[in-house]
N, C-alpha and C. Protein backbone atom coordinates (compact mmCIF):
# COMPACT_ATOMS: atom_id res chain seq x y z
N UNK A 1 -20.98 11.97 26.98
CA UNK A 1 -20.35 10.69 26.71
C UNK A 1 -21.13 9.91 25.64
N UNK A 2 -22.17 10.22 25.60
CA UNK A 2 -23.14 9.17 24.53
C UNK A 2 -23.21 9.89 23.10
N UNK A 3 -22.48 11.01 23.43
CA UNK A 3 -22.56 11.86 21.99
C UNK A 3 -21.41 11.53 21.17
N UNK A 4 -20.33 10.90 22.16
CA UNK A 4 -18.83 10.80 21.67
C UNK A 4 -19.56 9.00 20.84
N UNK A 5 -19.83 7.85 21.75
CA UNK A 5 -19.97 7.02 21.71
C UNK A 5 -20.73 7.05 19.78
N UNK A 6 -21.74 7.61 19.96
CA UNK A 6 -22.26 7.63 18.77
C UNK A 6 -21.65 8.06 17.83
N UNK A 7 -20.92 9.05 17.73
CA UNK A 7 -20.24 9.70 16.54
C UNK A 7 -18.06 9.17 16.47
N UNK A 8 -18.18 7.90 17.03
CA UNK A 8 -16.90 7.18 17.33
C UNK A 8 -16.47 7.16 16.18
N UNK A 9 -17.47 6.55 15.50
CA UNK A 9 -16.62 6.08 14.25
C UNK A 9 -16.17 6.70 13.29
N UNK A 10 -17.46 7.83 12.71
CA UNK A 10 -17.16 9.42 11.98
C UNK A 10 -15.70 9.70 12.42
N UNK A 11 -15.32 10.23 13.61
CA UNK A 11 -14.22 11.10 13.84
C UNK A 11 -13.45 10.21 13.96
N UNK A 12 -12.59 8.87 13.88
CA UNK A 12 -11.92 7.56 13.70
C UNK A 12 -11.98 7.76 12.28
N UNK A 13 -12.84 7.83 11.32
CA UNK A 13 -13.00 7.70 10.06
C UNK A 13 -12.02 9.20 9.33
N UNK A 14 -12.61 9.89 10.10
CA UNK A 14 -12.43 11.24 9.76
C UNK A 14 -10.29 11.61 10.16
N UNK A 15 -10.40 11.15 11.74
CA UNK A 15 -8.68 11.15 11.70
C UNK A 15 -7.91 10.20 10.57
N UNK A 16 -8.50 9.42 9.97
CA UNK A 16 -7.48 8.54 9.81
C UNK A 16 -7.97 8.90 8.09
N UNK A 17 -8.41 9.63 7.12
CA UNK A 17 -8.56 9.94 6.43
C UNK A 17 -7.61 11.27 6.13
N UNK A 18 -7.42 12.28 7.00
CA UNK A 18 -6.58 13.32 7.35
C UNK A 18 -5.18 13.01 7.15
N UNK A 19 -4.98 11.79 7.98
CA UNK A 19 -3.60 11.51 8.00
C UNK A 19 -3.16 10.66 6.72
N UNK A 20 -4.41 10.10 5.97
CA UNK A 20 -3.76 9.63 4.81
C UNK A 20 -3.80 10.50 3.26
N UNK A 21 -4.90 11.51 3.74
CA UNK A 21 -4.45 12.53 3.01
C UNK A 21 -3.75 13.15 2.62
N UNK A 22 -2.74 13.65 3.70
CA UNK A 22 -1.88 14.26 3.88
C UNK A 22 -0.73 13.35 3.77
N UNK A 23 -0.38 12.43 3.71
CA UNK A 23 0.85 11.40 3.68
C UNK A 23 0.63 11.08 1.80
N UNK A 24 -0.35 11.27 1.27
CA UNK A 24 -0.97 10.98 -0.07
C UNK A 24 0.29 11.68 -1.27
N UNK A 25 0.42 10.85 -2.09
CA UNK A 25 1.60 11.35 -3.03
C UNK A 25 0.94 12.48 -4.13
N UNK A 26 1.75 13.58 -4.23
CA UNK A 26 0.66 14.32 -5.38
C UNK A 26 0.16 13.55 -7.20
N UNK A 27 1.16 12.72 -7.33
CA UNK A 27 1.01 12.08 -8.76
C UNK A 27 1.65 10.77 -8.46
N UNK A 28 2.06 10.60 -9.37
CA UNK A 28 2.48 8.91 -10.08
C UNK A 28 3.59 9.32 -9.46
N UNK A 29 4.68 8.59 -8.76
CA UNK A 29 5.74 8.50 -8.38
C UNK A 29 7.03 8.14 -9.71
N UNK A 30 7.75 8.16 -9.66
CA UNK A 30 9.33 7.74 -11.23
C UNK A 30 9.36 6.32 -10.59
N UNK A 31 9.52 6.20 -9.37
CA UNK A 31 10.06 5.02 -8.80
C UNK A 31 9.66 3.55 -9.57
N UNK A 32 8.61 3.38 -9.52
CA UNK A 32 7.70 1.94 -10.13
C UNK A 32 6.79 1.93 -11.41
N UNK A 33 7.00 3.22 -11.94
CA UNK A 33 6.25 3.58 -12.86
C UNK A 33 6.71 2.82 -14.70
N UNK A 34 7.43 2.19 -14.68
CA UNK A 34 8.02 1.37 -15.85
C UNK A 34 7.75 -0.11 -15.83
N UNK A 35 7.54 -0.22 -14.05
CA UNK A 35 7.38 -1.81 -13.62
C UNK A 35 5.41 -1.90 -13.57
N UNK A 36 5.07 -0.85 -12.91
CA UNK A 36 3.67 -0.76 -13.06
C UNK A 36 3.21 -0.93 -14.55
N UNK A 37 3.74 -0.07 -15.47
CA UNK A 37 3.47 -0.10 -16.88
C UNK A 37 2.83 -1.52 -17.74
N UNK A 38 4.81 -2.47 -17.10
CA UNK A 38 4.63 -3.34 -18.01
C UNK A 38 3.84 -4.58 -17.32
N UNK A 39 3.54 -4.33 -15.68
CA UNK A 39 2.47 -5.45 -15.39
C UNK A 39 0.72 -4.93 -15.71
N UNK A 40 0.86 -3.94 -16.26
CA UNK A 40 -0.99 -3.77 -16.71
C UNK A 40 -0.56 -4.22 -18.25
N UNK A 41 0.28 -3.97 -18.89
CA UNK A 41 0.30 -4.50 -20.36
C UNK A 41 0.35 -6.10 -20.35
N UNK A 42 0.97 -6.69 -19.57
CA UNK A 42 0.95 -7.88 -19.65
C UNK A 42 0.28 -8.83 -18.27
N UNK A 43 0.12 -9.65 -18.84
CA UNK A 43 -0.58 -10.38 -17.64
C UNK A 43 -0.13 -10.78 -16.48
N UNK A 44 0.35 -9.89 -15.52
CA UNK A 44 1.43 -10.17 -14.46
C UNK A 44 1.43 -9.30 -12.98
N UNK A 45 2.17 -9.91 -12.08
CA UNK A 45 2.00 -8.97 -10.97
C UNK A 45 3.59 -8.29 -10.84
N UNK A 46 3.22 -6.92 -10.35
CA UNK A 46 3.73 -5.53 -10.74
C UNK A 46 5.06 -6.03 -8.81
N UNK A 47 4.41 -6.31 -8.08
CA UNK A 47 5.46 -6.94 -7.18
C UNK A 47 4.94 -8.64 -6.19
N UNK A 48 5.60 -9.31 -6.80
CA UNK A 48 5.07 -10.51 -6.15
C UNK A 48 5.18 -10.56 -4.53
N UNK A 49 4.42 -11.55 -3.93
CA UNK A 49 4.42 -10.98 -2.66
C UNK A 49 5.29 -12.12 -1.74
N UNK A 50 5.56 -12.82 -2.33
CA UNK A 50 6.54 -14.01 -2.03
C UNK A 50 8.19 -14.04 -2.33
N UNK A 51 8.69 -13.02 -3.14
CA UNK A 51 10.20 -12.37 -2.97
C UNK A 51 11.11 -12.64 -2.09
N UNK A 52 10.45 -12.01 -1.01
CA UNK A 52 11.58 -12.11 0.04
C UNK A 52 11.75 -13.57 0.41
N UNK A 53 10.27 -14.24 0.76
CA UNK A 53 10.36 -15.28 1.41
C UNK A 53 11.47 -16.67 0.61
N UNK A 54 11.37 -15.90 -0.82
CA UNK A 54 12.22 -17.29 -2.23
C UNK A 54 13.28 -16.34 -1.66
N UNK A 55 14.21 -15.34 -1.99
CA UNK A 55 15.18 -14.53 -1.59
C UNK A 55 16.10 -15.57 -0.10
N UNK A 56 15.04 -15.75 1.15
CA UNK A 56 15.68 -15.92 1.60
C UNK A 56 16.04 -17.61 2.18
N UNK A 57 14.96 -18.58 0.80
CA UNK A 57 14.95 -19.89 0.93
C UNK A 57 16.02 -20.04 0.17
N UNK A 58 16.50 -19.53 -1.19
CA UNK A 58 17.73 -19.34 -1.77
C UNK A 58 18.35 -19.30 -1.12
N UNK A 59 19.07 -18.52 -0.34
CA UNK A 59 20.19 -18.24 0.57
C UNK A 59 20.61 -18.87 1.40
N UNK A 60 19.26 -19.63 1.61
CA UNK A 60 19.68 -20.48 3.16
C UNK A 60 20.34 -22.41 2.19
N UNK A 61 20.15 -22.26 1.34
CA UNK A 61 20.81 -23.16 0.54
C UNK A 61 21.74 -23.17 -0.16
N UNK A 62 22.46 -22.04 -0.28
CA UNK A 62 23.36 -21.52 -1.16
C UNK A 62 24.88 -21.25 -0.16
């Protein structure tokens, strides 16, 4: 039990590295790759994180 205790975090570290390995995309995806582009060329964010929340303050006024 004190062997598990000590080495908790390694194998926690270790599962959850596995599973994102493996879920890991082999390259650049097509999907966002034009929108990624033009927010490193210009000074901007590639998806704002407030969207939905304007999306659905719009709506509720509209």
């Amino acid at each position: 039990m004190d062997l598990l205790k000590k080495y908790y975090a390694a194998i926690t570290a270790l599962f959850v590295f596995i599973i994102y390995f493996s879920t890991m995309a082999p390259s650049v995806l097509q999907i966002d790759t034009g929108e990624l582009a033009a927010a490193q060329a210009l000074p901007g964010i590639a998806h704002p994180t407030d969207t939905l929340c304007l999306r659905c303050w719009d709506g509720y006024f509209h």
